[in-house]
N, C-alpha and C. Protein backbone atom coordinates (compact mmCIF):
# COMPACT_ATOMS: atom_id res chain seq x y z
N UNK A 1 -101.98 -121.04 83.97
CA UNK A 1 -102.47 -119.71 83.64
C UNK A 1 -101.69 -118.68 84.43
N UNK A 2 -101.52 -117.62 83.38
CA UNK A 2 -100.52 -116.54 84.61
C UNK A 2 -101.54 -115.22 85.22
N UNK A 3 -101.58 -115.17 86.34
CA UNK A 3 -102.46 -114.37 87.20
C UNK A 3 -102.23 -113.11 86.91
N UNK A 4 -100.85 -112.92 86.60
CA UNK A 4 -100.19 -111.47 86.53
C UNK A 4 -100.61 -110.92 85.24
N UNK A 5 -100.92 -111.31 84.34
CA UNK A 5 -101.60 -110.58 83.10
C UNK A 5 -102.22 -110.02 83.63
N UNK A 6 -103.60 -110.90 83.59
CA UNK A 6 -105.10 -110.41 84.53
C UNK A 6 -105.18 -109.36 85.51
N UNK A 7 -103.59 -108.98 86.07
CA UNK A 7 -103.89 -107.81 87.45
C UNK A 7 -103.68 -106.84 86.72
N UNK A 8 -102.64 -106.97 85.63
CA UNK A 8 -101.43 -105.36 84.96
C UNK A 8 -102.21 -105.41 83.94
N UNK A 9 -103.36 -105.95 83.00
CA UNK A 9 -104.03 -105.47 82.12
C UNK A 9 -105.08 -105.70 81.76
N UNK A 10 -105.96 -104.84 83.20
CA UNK A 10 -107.19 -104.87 83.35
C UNK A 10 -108.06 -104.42 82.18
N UNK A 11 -109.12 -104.72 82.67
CA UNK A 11 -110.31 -104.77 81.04
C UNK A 11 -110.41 -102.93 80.16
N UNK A 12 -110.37 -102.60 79.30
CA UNK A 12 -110.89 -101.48 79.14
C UNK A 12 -112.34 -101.47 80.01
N UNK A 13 -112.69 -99.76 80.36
CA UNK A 13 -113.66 -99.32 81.23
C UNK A 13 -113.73 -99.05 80.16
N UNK A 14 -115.81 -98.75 80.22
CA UNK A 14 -116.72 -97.89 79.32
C UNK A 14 -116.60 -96.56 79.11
N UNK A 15 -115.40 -95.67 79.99
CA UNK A 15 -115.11 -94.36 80.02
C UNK A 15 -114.28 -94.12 78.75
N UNK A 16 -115.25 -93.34 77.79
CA UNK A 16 -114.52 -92.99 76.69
C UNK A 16 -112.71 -92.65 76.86
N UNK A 17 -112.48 -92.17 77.76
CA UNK A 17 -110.94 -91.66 77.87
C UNK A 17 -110.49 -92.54 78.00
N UNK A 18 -110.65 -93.59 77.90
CA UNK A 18 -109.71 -95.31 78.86
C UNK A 18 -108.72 -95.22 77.26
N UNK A 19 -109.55 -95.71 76.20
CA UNK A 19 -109.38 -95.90 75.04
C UNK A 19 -108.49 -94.77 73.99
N UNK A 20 -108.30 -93.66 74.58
CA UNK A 20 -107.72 -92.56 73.77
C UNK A 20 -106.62 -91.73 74.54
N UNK A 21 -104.98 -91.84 74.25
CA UNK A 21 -103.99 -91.25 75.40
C UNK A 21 -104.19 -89.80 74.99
N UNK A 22 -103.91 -88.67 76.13
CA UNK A 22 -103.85 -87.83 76.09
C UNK A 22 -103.61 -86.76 75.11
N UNK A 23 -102.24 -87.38 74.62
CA UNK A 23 -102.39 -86.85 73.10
C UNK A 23 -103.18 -86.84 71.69
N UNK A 24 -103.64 -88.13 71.79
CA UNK A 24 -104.70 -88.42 70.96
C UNK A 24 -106.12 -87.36 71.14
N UNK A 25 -106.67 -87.49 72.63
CA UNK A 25 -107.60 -86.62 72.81
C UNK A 25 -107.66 -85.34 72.11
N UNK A 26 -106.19 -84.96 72.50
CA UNK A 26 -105.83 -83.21 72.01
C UNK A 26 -106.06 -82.95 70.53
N UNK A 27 -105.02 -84.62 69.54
CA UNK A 27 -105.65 -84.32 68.26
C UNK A 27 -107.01 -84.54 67.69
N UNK A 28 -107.70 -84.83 68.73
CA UNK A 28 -109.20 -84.99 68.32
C UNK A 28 -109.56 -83.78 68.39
N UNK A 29 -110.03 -83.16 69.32
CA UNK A 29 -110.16 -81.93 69.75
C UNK A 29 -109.68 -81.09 68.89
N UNK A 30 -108.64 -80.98 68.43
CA UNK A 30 -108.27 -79.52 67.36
C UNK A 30 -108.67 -79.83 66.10
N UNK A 31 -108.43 -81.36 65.58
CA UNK A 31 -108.92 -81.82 64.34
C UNK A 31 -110.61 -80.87 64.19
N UNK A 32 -111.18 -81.50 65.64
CA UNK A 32 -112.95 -80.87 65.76
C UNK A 32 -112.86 -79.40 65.66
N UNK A 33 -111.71 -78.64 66.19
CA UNK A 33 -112.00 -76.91 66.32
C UNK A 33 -111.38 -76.56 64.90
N UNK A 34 -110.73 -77.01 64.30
CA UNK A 34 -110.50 -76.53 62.28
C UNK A 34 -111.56 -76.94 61.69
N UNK A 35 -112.12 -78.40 61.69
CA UNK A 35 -113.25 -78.84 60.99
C UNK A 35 -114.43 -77.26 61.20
N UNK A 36 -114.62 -77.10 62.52
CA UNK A 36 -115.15 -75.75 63.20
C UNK A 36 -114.84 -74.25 62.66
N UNK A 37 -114.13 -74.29 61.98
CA UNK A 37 -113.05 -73.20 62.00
C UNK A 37 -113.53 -73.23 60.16
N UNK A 38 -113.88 -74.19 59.30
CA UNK A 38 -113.85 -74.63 58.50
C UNK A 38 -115.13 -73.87 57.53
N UNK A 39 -115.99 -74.28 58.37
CA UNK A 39 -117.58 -74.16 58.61
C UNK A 39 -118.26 -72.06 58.98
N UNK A 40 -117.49 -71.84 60.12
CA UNK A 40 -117.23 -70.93 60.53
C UNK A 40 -116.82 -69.87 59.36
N UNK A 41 -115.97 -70.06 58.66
CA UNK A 41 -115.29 -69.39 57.68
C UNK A 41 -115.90 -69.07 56.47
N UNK A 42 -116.38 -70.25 55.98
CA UNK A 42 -117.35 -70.24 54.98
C UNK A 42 -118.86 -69.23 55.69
N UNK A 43 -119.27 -69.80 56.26
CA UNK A 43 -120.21 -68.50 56.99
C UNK A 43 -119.72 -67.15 56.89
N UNK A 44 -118.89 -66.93 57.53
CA UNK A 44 -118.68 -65.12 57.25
C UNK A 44 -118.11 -64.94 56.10
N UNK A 45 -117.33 -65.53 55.31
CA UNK A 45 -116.97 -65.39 53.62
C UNK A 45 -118.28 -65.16 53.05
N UNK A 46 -119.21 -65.83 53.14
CA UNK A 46 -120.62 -65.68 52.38
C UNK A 46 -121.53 -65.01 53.10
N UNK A 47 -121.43 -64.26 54.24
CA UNK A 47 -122.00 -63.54 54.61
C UNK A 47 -121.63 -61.67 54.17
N UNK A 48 -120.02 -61.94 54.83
CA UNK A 48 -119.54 -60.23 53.97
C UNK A 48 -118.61 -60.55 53.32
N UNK A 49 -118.35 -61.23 52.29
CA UNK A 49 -117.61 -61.42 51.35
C UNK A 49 -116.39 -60.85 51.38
N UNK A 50 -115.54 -61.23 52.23
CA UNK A 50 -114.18 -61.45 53.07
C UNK A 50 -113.32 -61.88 51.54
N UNK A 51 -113.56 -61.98 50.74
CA UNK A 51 -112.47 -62.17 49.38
C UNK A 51 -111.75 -63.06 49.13
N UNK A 52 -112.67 -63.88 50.04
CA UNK A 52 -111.62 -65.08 49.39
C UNK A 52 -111.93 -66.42 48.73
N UNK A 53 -113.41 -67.25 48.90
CA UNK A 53 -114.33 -67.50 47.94
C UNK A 53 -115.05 -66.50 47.49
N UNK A 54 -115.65 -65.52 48.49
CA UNK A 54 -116.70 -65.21 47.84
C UNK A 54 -116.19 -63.40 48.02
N UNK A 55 -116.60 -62.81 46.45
CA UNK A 55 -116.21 -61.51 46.29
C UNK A 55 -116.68 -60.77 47.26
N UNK A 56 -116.61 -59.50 47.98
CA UNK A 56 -117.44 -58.33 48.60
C UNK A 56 -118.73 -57.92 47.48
N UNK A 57 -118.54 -57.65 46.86
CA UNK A 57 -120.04 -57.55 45.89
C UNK A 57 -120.92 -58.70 45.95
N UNK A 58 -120.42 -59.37 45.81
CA UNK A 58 -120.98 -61.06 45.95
C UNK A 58 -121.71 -62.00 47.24
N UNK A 59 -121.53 -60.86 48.77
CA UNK A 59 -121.86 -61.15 49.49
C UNK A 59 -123.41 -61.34 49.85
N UNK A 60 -123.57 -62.26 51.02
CA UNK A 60 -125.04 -61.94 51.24
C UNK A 60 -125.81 -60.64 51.56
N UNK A 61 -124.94 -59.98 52.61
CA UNK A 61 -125.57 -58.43 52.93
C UNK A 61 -125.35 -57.33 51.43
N UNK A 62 -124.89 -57.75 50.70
CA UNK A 62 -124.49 -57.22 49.27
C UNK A 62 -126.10 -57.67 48.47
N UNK A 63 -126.98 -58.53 48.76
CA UNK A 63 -127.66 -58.93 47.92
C UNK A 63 -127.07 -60.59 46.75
N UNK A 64 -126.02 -61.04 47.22
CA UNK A 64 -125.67 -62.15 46.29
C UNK A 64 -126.00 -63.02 47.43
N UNK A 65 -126.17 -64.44 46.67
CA UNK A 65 -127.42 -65.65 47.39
C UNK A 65 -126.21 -66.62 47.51
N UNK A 66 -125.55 -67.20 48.58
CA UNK A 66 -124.44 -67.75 49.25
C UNK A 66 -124.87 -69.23 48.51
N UNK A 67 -125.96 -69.69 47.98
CA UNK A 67 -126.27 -71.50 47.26
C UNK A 67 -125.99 -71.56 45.87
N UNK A 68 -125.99 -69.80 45.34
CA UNK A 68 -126.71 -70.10 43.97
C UNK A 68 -124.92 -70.31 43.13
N UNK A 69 -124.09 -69.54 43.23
CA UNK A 69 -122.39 -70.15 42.78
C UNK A 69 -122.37 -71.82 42.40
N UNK A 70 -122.23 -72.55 43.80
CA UNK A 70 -122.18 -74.01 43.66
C UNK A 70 -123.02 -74.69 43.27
N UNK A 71 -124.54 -74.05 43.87
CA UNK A 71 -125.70 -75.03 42.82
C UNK A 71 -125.79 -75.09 41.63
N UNK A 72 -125.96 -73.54 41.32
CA UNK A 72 -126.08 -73.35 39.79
C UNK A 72 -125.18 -73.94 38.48
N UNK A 73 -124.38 -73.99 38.95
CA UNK A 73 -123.24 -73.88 38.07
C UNK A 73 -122.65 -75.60 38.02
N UNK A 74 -123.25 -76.83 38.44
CA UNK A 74 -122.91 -77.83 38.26
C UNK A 74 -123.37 -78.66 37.29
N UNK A 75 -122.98 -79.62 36.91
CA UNK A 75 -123.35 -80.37 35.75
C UNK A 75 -123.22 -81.92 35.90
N UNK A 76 -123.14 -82.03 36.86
CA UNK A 76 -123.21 -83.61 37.85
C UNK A 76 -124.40 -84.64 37.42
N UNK A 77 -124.39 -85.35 37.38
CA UNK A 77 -125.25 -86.66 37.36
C UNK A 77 -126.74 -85.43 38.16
N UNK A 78 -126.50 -85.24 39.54
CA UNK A 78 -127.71 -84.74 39.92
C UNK A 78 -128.00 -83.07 40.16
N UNK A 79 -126.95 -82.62 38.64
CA UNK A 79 -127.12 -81.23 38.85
C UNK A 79 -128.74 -80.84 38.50
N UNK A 80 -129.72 -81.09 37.86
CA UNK A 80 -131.11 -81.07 37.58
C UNK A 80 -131.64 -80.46 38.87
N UNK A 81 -131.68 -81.44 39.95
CA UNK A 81 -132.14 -81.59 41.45
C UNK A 81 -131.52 -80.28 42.02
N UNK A 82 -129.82 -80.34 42.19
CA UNK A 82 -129.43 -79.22 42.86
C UNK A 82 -129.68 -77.62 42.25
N UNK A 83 -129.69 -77.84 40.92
CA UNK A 83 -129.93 -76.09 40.24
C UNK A 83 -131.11 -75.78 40.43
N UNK A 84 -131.89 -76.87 40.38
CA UNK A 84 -133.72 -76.36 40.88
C UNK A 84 -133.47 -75.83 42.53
N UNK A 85 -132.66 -75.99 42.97
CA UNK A 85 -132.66 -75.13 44.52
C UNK A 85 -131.82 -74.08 44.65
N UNK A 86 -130.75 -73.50 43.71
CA UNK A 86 -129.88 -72.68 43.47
C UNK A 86 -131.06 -71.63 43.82
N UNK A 87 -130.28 -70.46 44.47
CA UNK A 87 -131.14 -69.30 44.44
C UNK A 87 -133.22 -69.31 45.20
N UNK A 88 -133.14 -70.38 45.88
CA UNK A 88 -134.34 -70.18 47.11
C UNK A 88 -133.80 -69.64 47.97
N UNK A 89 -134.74 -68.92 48.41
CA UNK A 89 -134.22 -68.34 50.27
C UNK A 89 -134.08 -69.31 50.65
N UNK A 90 -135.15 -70.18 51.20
CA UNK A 90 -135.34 -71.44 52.36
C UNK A 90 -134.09 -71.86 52.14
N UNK A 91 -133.89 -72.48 50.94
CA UNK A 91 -132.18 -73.12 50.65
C UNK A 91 -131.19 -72.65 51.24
N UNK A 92 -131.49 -71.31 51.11
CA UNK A 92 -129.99 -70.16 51.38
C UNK A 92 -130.31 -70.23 52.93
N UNK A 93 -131.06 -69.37 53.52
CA UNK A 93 -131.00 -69.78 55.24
C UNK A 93 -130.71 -70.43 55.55
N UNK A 94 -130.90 -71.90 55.27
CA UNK A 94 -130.64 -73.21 55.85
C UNK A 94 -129.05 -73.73 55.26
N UNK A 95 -129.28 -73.03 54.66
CA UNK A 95 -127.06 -73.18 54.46
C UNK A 95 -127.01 -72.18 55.46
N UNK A 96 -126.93 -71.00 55.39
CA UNK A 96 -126.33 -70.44 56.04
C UNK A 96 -126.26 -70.64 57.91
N UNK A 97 -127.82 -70.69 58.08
CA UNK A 97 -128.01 -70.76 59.51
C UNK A 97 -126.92 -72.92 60.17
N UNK A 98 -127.40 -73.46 59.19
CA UNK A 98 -126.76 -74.93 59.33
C UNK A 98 -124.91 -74.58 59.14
N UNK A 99 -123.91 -73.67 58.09
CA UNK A 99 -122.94 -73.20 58.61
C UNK A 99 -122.65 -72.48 59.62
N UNK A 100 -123.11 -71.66 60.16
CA UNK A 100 -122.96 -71.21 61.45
C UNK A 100 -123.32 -71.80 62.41
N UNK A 101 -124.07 -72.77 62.46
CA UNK A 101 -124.46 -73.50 63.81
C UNK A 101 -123.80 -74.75 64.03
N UNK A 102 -123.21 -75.11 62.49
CA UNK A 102 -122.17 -76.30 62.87
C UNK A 102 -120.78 -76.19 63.09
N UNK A 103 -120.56 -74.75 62.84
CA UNK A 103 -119.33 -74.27 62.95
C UNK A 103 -118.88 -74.15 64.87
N UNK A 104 -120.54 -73.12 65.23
CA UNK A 104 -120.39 -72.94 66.87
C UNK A 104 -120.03 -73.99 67.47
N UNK A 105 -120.82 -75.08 67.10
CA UNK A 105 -120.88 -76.37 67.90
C UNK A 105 -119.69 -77.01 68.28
N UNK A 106 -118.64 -77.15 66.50
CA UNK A 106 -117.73 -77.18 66.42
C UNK A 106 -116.73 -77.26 67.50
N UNK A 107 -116.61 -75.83 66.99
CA UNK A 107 -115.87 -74.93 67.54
C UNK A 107 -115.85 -74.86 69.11
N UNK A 108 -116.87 -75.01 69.97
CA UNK A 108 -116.95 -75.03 71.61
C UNK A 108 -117.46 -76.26 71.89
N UNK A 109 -117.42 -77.71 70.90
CA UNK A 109 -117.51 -78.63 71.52
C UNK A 109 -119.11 -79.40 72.07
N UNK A 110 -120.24 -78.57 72.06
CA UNK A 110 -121.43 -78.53 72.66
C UNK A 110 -122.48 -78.77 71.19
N UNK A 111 -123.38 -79.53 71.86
CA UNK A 111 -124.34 -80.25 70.19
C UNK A 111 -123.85 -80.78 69.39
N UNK A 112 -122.74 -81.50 69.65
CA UNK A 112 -121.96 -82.26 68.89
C UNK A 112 -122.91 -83.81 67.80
N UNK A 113 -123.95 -84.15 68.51
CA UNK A 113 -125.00 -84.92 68.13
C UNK A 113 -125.55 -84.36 66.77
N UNK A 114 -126.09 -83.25 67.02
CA UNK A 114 -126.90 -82.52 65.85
C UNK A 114 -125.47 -82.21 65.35
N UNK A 115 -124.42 -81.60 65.54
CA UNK A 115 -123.64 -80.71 64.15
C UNK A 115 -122.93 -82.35 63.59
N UNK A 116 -122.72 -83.47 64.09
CA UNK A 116 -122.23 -84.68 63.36
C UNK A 116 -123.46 -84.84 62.29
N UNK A 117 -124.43 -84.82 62.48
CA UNK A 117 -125.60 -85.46 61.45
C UNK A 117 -125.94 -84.49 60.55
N UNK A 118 -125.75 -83.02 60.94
CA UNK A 118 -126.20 -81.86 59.99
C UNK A 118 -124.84 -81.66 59.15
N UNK A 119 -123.78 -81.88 59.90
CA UNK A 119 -122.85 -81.49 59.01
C UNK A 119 -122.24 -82.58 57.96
N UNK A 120 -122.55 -84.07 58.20
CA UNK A 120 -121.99 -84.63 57.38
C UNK A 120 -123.09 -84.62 56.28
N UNK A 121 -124.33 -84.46 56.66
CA UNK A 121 -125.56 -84.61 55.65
C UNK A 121 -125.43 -83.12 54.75
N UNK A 122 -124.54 -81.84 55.05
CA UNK A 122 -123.97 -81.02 54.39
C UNK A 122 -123.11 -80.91 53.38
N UNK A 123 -121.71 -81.77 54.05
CA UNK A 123 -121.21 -82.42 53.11
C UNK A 123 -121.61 -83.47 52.24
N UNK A 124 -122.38 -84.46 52.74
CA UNK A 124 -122.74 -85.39 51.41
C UNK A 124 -123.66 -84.64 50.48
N UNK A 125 -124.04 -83.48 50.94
CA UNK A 125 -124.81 -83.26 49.32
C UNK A 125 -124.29 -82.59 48.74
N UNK A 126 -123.21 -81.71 49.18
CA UNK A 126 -122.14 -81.43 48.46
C UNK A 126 -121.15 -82.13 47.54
N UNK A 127 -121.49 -83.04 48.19
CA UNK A 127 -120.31 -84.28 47.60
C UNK A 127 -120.94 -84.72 46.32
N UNK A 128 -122.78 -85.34 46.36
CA UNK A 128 -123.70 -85.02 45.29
C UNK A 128 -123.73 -84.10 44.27
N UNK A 129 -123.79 -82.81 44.54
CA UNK A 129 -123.78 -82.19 43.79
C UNK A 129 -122.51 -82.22 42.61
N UNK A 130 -121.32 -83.03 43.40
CA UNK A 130 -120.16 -82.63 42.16
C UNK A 130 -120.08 -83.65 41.79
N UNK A 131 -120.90 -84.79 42.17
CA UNK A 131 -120.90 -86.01 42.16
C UNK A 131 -120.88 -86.32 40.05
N UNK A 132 -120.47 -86.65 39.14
CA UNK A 132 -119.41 -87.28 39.18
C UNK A 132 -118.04 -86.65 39.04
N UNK A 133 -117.23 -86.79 40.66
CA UNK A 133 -116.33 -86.27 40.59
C UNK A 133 -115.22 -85.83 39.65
N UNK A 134 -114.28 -84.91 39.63
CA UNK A 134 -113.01 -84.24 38.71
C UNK A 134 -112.00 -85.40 39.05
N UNK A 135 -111.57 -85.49 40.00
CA UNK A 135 -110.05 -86.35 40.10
C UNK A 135 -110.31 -87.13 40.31
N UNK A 136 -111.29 -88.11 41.32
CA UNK A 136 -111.31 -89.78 41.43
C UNK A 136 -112.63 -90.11 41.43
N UNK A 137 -112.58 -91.00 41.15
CA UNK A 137 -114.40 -91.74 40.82
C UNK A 137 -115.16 -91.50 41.69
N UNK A 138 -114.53 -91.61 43.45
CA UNK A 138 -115.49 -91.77 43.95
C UNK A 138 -115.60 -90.91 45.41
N UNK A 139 -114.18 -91.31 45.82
CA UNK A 139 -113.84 -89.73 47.07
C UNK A 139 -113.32 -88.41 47.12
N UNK A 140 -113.45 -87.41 47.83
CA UNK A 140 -113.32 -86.11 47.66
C UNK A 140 -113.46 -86.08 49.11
N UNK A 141 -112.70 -84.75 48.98
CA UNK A 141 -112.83 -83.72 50.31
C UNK A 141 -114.44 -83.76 51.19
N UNK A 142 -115.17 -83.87 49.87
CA UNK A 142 -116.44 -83.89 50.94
C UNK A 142 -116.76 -85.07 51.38
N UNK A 143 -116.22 -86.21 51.15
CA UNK A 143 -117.29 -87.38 51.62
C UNK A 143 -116.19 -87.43 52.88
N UNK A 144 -114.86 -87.23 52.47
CA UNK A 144 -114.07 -87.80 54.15
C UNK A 144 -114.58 -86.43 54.70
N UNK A 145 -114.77 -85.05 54.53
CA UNK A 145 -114.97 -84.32 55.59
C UNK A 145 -116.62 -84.63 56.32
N UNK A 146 -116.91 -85.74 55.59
CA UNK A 146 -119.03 -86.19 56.36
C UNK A 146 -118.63 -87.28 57.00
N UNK A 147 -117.74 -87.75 56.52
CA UNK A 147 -117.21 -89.25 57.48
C UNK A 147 -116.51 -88.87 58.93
N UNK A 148 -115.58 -87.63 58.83
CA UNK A 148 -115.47 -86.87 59.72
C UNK A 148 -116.12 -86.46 60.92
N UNK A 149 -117.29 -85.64 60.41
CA UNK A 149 -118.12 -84.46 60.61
C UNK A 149 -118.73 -85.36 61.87
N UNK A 150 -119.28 -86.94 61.05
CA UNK A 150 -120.33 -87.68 61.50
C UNK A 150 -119.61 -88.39 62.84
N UNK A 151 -118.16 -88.64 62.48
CA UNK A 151 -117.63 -89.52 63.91
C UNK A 151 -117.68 -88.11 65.40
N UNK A 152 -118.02 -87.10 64.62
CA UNK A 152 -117.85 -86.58 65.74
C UNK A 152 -118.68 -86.46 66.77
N UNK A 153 -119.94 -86.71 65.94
CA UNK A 153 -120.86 -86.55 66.47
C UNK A 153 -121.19 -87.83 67.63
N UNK A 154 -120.69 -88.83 66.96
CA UNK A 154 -120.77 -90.04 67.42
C UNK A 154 -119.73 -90.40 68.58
N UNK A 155 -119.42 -89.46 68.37
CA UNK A 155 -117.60 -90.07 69.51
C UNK A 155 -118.02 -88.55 70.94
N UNK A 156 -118.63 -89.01 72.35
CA UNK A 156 -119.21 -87.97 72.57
C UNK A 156 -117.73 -86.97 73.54
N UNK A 157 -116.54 -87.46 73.57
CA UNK A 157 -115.39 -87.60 73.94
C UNK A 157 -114.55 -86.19 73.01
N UNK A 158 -115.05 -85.90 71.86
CA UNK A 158 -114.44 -85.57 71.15
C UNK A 158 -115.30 -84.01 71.51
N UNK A 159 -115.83 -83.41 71.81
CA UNK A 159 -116.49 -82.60 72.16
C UNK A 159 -116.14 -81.95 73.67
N UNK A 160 -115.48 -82.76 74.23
CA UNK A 160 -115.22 -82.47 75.68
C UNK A 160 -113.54 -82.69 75.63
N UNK A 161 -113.19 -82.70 74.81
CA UNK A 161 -111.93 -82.04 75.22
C UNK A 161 -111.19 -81.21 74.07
N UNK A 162 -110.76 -80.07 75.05
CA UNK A 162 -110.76 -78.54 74.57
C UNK A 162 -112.29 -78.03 74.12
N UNK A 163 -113.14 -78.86 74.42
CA UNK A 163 -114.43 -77.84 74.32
C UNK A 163 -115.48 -78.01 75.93
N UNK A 164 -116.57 -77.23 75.88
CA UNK A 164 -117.43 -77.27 76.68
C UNK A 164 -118.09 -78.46 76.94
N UNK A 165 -117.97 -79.67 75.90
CA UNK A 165 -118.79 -80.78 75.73
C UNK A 165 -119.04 -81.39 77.41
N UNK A 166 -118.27 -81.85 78.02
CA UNK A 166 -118.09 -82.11 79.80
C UNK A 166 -119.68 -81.15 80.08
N UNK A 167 -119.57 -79.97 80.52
CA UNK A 167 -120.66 -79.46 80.97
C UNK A 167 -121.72 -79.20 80.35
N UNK A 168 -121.94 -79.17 78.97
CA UNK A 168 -123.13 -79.48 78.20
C UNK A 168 -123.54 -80.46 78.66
N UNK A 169 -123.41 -81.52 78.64
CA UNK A 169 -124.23 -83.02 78.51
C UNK A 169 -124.43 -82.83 79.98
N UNK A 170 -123.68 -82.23 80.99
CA UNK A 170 -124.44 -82.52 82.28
C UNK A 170 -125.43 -81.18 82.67
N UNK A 171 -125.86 -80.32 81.70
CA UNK A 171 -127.19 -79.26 81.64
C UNK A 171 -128.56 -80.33 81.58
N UNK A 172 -129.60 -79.30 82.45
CA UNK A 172 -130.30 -79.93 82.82
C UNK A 172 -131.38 -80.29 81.46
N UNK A 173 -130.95 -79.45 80.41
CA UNK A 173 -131.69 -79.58 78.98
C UNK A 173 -130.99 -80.38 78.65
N UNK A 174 -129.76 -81.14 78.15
CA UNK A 174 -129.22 -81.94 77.39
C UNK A 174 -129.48 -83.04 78.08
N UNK A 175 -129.82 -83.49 79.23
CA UNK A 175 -129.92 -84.74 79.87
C UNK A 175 -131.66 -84.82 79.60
N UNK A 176 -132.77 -83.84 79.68
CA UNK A 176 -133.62 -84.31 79.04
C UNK A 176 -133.75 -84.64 77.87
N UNK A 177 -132.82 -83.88 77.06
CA UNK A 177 -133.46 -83.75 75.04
C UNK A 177 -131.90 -84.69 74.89
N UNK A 178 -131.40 -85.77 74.94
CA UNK A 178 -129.66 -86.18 74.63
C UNK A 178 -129.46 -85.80 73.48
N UNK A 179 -130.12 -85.60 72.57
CA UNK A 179 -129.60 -85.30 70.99
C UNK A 179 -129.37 -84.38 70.99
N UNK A 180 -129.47 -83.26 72.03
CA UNK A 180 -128.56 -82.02 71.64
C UNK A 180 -127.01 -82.11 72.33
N UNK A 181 -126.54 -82.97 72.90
CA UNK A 181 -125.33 -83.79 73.29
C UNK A 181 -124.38 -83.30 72.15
């Protein structure tokens, strides 16, 4: 048996960073602040209708309802389900307030727990709604951006670098409540 393996290639440690080189970290991290950036965008587009999905007349402070475009207007296997929610408030807040809060999170790295589970459960019903897809049977932009959304949440590494994630999780609220991690 050769001893010298065993000294020069010690075990991976449980420290998320063991497993990911420096550079890698970084593309995690920016991959997480566009995904952020993503989310973010769509929020203020449908808030003051910035022109580029969504018209200036068309905005929310305009009086136009940021759900009712994509709900309404589908014809999917489960468009029935989604057009019956086109145009609720509750619906519309909860898009809107769930884009902006998964965007922040995003974006500075912090609640990475909640914006992985809210945001991929965002995208998959998005993904539903167009569900049966235009170009391929079965993937789209939205299911890899929930497959995404969700590792991020899950990977708690990915939040702490280039973001705040490091000093979140050691607040004296995130170490009681961890799911806001």
């Amino acid at each position: 048996m050769n001893t010298s393996t065993a000294t020069t290639n010690p075990a991976p440690s449980t420290d998320d960073a063991a497993y990911l080189s420096p550079a890698a970290r970084v593309a995690l991290g920016v991959l997480r602040i566009l995904f952020g950036f993503i989310f973010l965008w769509a929020f203020f587009d449908k808030l003051f209708g910035l022109g580029k999905a969504t018209p200036s007349e068309g905005s929310w402070l305009n009086g136009g309802d940021p759900t009712f475009g994509y709900l309404a207007n589908n014809e999917g296997t489960f468009s029935s389900f989604f057009t019956g929610l086109a145009g609720q408030q509750w619906v519309t807040w909860l898009f809107m307030l769930g884009l902006l809060g998964i965007g922040v999170a995003l974006i500075s790295g912090a609640g990475m727990r909640i914006a992985g589970i809210t945001g991929a459960a965002l995208y998959l019903m998005m993904w539903l709604a167009a569900f049966p897809l235009e170009n391929n049977p079965f993937v789209d932009d939205h299911l890899t951006g929930a497959v995404i959304v969700a590792f991020f949440g899950l990977a708690p590494l990915a939040g702490e670098t280039l973001g705040i994630g490091t000093w979140w999780k050691n607040t004296s609220l995130v170490r009681r409540v961890p799911i806001l991690r």
